[in-house]
Protein backbone atom coordinates (compact mmCIF):
# COMPACT_ATOMS: atom_id res chain seq x y z
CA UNK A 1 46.80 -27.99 53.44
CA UNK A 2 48.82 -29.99 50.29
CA UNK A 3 51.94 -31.68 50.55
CA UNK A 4 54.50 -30.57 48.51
CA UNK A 5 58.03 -30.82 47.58
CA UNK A 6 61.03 -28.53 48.20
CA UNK A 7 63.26 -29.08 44.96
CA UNK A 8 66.39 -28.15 47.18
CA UNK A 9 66.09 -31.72 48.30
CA UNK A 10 67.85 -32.71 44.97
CA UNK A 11 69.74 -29.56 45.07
CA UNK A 12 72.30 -30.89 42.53
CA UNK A 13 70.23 -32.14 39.68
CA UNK A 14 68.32 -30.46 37.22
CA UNK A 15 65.03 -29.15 38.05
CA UNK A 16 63.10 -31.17 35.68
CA UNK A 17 64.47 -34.25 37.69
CA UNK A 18 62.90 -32.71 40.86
CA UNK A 19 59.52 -32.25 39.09
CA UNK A 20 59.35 -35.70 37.50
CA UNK A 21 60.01 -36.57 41.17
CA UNK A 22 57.04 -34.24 42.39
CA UNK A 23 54.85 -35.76 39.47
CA UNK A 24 55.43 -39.62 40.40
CA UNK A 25 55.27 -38.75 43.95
CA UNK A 26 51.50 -37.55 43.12
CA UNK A 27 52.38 -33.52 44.53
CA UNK A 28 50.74 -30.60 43.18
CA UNK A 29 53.03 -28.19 44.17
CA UNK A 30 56.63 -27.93 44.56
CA UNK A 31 58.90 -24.75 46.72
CA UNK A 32 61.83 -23.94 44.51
CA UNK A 33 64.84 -22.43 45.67
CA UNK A 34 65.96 -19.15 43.75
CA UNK A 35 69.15 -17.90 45.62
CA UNK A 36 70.46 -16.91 48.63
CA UNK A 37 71.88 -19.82 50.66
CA UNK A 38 71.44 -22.49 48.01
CA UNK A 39 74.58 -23.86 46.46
CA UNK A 40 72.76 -25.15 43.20
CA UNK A 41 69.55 -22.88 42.83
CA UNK A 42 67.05 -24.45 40.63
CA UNK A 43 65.96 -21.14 38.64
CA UNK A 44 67.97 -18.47 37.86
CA UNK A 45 65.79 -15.45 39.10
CA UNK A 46 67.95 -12.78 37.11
CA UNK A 47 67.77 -14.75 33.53
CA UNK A 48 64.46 -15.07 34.20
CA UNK A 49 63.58 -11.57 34.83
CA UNK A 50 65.22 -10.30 32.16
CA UNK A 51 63.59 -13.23 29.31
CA UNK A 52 59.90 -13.45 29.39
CA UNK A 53 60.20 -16.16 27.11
CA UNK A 54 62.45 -18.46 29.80
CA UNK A 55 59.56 -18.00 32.06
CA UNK A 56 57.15 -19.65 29.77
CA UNK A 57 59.44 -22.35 28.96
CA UNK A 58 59.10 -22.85 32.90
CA UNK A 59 55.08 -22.48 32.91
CA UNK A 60 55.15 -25.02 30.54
CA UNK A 61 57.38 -27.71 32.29
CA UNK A 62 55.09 -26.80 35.24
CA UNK A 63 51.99 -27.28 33.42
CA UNK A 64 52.22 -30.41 31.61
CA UNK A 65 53.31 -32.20 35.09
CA UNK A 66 50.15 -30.45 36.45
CA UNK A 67 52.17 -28.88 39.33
CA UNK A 68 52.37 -25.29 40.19
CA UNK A 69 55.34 -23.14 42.57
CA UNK A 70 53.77 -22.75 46.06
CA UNK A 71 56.70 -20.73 47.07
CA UNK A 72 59.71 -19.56 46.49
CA UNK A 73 62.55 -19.98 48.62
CA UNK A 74 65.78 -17.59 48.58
CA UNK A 75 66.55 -17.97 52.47
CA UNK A 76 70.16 -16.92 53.11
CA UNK A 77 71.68 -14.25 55.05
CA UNK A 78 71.05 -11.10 54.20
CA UNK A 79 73.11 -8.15 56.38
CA UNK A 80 75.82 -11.07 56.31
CA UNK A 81 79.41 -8.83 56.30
CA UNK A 82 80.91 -10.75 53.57
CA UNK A 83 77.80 -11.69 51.33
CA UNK A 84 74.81 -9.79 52.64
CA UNK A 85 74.43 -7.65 49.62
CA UNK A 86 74.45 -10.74 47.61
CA UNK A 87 71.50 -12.43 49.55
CA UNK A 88 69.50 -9.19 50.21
CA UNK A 89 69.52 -8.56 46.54
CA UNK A 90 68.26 -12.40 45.74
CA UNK A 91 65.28 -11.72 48.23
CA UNK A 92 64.60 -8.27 45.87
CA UNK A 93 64.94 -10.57 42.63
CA UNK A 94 62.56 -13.65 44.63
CA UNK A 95 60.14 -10.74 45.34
CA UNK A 96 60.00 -9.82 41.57
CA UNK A 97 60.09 -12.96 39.88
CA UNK A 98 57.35 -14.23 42.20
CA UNK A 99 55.24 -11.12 40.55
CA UNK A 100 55.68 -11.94 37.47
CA UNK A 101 55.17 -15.98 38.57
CA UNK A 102 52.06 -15.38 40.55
CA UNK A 103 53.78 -16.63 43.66
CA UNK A 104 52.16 -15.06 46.74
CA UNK A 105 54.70 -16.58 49.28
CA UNK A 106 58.30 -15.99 49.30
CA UNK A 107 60.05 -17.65 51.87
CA UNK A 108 63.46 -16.54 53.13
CA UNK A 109 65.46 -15.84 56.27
CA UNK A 110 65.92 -12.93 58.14
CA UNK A 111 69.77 -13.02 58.18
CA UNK A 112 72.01 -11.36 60.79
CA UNK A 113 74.89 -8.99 60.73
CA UNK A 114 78.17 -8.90 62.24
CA UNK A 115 79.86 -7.31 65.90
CA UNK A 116 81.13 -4.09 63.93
CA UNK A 117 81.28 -2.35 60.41
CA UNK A 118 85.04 -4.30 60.22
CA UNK A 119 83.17 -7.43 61.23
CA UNK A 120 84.35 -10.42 58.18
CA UNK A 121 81.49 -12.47 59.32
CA UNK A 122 77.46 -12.65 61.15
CA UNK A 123 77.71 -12.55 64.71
CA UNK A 124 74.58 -14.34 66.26
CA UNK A 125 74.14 -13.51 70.03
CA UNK A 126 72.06 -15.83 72.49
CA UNK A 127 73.41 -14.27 75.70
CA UNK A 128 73.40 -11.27 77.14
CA UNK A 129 76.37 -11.45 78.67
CA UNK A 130 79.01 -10.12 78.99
CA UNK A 131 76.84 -7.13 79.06
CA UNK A 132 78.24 -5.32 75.48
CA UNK A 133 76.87 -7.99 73.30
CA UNK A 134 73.21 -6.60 74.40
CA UNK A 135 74.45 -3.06 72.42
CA UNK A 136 75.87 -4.82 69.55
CA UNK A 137 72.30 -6.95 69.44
CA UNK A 138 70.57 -3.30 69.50
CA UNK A 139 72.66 -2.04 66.24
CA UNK A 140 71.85 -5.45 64.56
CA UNK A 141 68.38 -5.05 65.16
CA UNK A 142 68.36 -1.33 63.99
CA UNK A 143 70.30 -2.60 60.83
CA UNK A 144 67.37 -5.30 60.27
CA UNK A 145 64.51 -3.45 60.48
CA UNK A 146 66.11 -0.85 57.99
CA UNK A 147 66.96 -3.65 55.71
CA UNK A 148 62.93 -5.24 56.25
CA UNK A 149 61.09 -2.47 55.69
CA UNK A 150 62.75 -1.38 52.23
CA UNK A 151 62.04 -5.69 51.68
CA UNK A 152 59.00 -5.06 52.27
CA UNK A 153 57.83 -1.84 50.79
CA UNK A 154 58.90 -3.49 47.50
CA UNK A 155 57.25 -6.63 47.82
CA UNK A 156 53.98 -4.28 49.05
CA UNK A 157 54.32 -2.59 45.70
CA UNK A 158 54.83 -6.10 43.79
CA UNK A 159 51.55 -7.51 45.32
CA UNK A 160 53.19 -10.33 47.50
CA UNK A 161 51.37 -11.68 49.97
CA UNK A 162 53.66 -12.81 52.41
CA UNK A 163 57.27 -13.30 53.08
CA UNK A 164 57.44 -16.07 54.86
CA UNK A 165 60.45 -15.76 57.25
CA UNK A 166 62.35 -19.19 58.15
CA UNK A 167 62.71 -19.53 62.61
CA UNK A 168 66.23 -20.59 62.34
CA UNK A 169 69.74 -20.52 64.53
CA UNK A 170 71.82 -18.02 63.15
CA UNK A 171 69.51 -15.56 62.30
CA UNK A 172 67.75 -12.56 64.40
CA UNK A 173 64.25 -13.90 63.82
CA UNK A 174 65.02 -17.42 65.06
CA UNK A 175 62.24 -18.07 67.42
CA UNK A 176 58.66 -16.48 68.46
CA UNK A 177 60.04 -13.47 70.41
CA UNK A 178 62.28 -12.37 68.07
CA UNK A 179 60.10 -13.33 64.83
CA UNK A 180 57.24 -11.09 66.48
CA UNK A 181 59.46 -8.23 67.06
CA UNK A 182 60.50 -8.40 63.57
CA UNK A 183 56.83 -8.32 62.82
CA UNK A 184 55.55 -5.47 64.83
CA UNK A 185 58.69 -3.12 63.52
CA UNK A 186 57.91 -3.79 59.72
CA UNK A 187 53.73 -5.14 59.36
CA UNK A 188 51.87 -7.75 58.29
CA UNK A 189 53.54 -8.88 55.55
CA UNK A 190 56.55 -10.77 57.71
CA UNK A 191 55.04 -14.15 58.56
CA UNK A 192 57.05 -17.29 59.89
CA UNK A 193 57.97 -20.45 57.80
CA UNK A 194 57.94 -23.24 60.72
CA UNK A 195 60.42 -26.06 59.97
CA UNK A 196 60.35 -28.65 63.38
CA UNK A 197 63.84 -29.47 62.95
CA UNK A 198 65.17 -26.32 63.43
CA UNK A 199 62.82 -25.94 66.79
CA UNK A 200 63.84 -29.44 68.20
CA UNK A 201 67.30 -27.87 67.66
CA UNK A 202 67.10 -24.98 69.91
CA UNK A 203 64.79 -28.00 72.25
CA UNK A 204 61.28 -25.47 71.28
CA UNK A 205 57.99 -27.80 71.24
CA UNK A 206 56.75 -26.77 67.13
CA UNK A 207 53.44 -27.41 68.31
CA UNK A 208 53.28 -24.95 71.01
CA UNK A 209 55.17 -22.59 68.47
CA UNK A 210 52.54 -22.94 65.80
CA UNK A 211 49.85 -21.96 68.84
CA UNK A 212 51.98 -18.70 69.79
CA UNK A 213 52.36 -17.69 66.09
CA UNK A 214 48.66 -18.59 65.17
CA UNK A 215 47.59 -16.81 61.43
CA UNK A 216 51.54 -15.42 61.33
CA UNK A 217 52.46 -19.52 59.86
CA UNK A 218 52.82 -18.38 56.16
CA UNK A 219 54.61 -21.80 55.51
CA UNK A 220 55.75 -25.22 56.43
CA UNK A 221 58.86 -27.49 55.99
CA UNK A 222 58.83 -30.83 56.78
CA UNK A 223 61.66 -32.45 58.15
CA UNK A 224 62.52 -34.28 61.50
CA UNK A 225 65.77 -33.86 64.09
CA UNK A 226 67.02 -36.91 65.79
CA UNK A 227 68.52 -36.14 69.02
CA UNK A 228 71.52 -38.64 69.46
CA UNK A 229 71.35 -39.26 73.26
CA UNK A 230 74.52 -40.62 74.09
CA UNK A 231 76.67 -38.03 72.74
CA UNK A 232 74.19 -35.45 73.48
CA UNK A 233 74.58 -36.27 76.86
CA UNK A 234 78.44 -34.43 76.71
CA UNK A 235 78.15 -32.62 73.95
CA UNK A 236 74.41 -30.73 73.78
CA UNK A 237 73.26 -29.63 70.87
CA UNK A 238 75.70 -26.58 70.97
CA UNK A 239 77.69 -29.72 68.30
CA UNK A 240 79.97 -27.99 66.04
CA UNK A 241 80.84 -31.49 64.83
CA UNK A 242 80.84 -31.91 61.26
CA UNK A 243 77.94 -32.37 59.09
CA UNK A 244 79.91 -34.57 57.23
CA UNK A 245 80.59 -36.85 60.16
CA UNK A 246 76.72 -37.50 61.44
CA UNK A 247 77.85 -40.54 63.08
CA UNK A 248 79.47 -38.33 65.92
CA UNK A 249 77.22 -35.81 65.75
CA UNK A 250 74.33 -35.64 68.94
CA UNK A 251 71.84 -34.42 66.38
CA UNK A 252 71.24 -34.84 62.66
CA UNK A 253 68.62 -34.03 60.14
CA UNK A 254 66.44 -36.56 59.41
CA UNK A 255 63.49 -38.19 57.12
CA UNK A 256 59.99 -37.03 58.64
CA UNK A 257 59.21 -40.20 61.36
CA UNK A 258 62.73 -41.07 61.56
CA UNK A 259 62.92 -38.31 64.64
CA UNK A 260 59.79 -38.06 66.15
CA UNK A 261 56.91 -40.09 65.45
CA UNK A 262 53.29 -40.17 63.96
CA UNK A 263 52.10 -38.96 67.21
CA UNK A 264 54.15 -36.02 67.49
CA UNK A 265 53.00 -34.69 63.24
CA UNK A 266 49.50 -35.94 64.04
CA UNK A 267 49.56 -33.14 67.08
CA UNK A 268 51.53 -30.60 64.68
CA UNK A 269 48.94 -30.90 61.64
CA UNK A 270 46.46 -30.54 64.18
CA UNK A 271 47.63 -27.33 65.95
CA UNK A 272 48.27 -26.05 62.32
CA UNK A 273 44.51 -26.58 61.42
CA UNK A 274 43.33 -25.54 64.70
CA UNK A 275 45.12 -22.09 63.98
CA UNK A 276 43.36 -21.93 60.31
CA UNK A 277 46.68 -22.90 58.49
CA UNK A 278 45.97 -23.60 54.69
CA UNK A 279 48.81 -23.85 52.56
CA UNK A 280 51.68 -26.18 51.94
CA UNK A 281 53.61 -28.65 53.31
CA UNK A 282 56.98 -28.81 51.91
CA UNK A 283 58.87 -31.71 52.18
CA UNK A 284 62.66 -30.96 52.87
CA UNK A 285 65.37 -33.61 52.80
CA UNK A 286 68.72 -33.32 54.25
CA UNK A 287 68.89 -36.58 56.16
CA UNK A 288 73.08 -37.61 55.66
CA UNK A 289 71.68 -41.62 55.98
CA UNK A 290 69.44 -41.63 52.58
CA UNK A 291 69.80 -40.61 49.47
CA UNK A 292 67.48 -37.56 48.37
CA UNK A 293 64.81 -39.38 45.84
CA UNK A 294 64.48 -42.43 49.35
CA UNK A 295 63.99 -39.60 51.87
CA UNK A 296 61.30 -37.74 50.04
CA UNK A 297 59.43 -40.88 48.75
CA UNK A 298 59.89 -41.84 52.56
CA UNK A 299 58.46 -38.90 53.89
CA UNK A 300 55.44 -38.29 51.70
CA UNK A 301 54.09 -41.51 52.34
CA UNK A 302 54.08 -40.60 55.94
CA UNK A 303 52.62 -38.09 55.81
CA UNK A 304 50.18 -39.37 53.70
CA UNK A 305 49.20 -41.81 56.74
CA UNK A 306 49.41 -39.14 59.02
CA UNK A 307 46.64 -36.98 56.99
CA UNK A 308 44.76 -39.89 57.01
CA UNK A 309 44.75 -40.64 60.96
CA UNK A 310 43.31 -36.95 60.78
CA UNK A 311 40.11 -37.79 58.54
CA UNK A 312 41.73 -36.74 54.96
CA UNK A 313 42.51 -39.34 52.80
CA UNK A 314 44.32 -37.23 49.72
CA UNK A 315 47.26 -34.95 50.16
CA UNK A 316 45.03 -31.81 51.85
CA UNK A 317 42.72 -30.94 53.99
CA UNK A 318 38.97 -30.16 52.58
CA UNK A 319 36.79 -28.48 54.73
């Protein structure tokens, strides 16, 4: 395993500030977002489909900060009413430009449709009752799995490893259940990208997650989720407060360690060895309390301890 650095954390700079940032931060590797959700995508997967030359201006910016693209990330909502098209088509353009990137790992989410073919926006359903939303769930599943398999076909035909689908609210595949049945209806490609904070969220234990899902982790974010107890207590984390108010929130984003501590990642890195995970560790950054460079810096050197406590002393693992 390597630590490395999701660029979206300085989603509104230029990408050559987020690999400077990657460089001084000693990372090898850095996840860069391509589309889909992200407001200020960091490459421009269409230009650079179209100019071969762009793309070595890119191989060269990675290469003389001796980094390299574990992943790239175009999560979003595709099947969305409004904008599904959009997203689905920036998961088709992820798949390509990894190809001609030599990017095994796209990772990306698995979206979720609306109630109807009139619906304006997604409609996620948690409950089965009152008893229609369990038929409206069955047509959003049928939709998905149409909309996966063509996904994947073309990223069989591209040579991509894995698509590395995020376990997030809002979206079918947002836990082990539904990632699985996403898996068994379209192969072996469809893996899971476990971010914790999005499991603390939805109160999951990531650890036990990562032992369910075993060799289907294709990918890793790092960042924490602070429960705020106190307003937790009457609100639960059902908190459609807003993000922009995080001091009346009951949960928030936060810096790796400033949610749960060395304890709890020493246990997660462990479970993710224990089930022969290998890749990357991508630090994410959306804490509203620190600014994007403080967060990151904050976080690596964390985890740096953490690796140590578990025998490594550099950023990954070595057999």
């Amino acid at each position: 395993m390597e630590l490395a650095l999701f660029t979206n954390a300085l989603r509104q700079r230029p990408l050559t500030e987020a690999l400077d940032l990657a460089t001084s931060l000693g990372l090898g590797a850095v996840e860069v977002a391509v589309g889909g959700a992200a407001t200020f995508p960091h490459l421009d997967a269409p230009d650079l489909l179209r100019k071969p030359a762009a793309r070595r201006v890119l191989e060269a910016e990675l290469k003389s900060r001796g980094l390299r693209i574990c992943a790239l990330n175009c999560s979003g909502f595709p099947m969305h009413p409004e904008y599904g098209e959009a997203h689905t088509q920036a998961v088709e353009d992820a798949l390509r430009l990894a190809h001609f990137l030599e990017v095994d790992t796209v990772v990306a989410m698995s979206g979720c449709p609306g109630d109807s073919p009139n619906s304006r926006t997604l409609n996620w359903i948690v409950c089965p009752w009152p008893t229609e939303l369990a038929a409206v769930l069955g047509d959003q599943w049928e939709r998905a799995i149409e909309v996966w398999a063509e996904l994947a076909d073309l990223a069989k035909k591209l040579g991509t490893r894995r698509i590395a689908l995020e376990l997030h609210p809002m979206q079918l595949a947002y836990n082990v259940p539904t990632l699985l049945r996403l898996r068994n209806a379209i192969g072996p490609i469809i893996g899971a990208n476990v971010d914790p904070s999005h499991l603390f969220w939805q109160q999951m234990d990531p650890v036990l997650v990562v032992r369910a899902l075993g060799d289907l982790v294709c990918h890793v974010h790092l960042k924490d989720l602070e429960i705020r107890q106190a307003a937790c207590a009457i609100a639960g984390v059902l908190d459609t407060t807003s993000f922009s108010l995080p001091d009346e929130r009951s949960w928030n984003f936060r810096t790796v360690g400033r949610g749960h501590g060395a304890e709890f990642w020493q246990n997660f890195l462990s479970e993710l060895r224990d089930v022969g995970y290998r890749g990357s560790l991508s630090v994410e950054n959306e804490d509203p309390f620190q600014t994007a460079e403080e967060g990151c810096c904050e976080a690596v050197l964390f985890m740096r301890d953490v690796l140590g406590t578990l025998g490594v002393g550099d950023t990954s693992y070595s057999e």
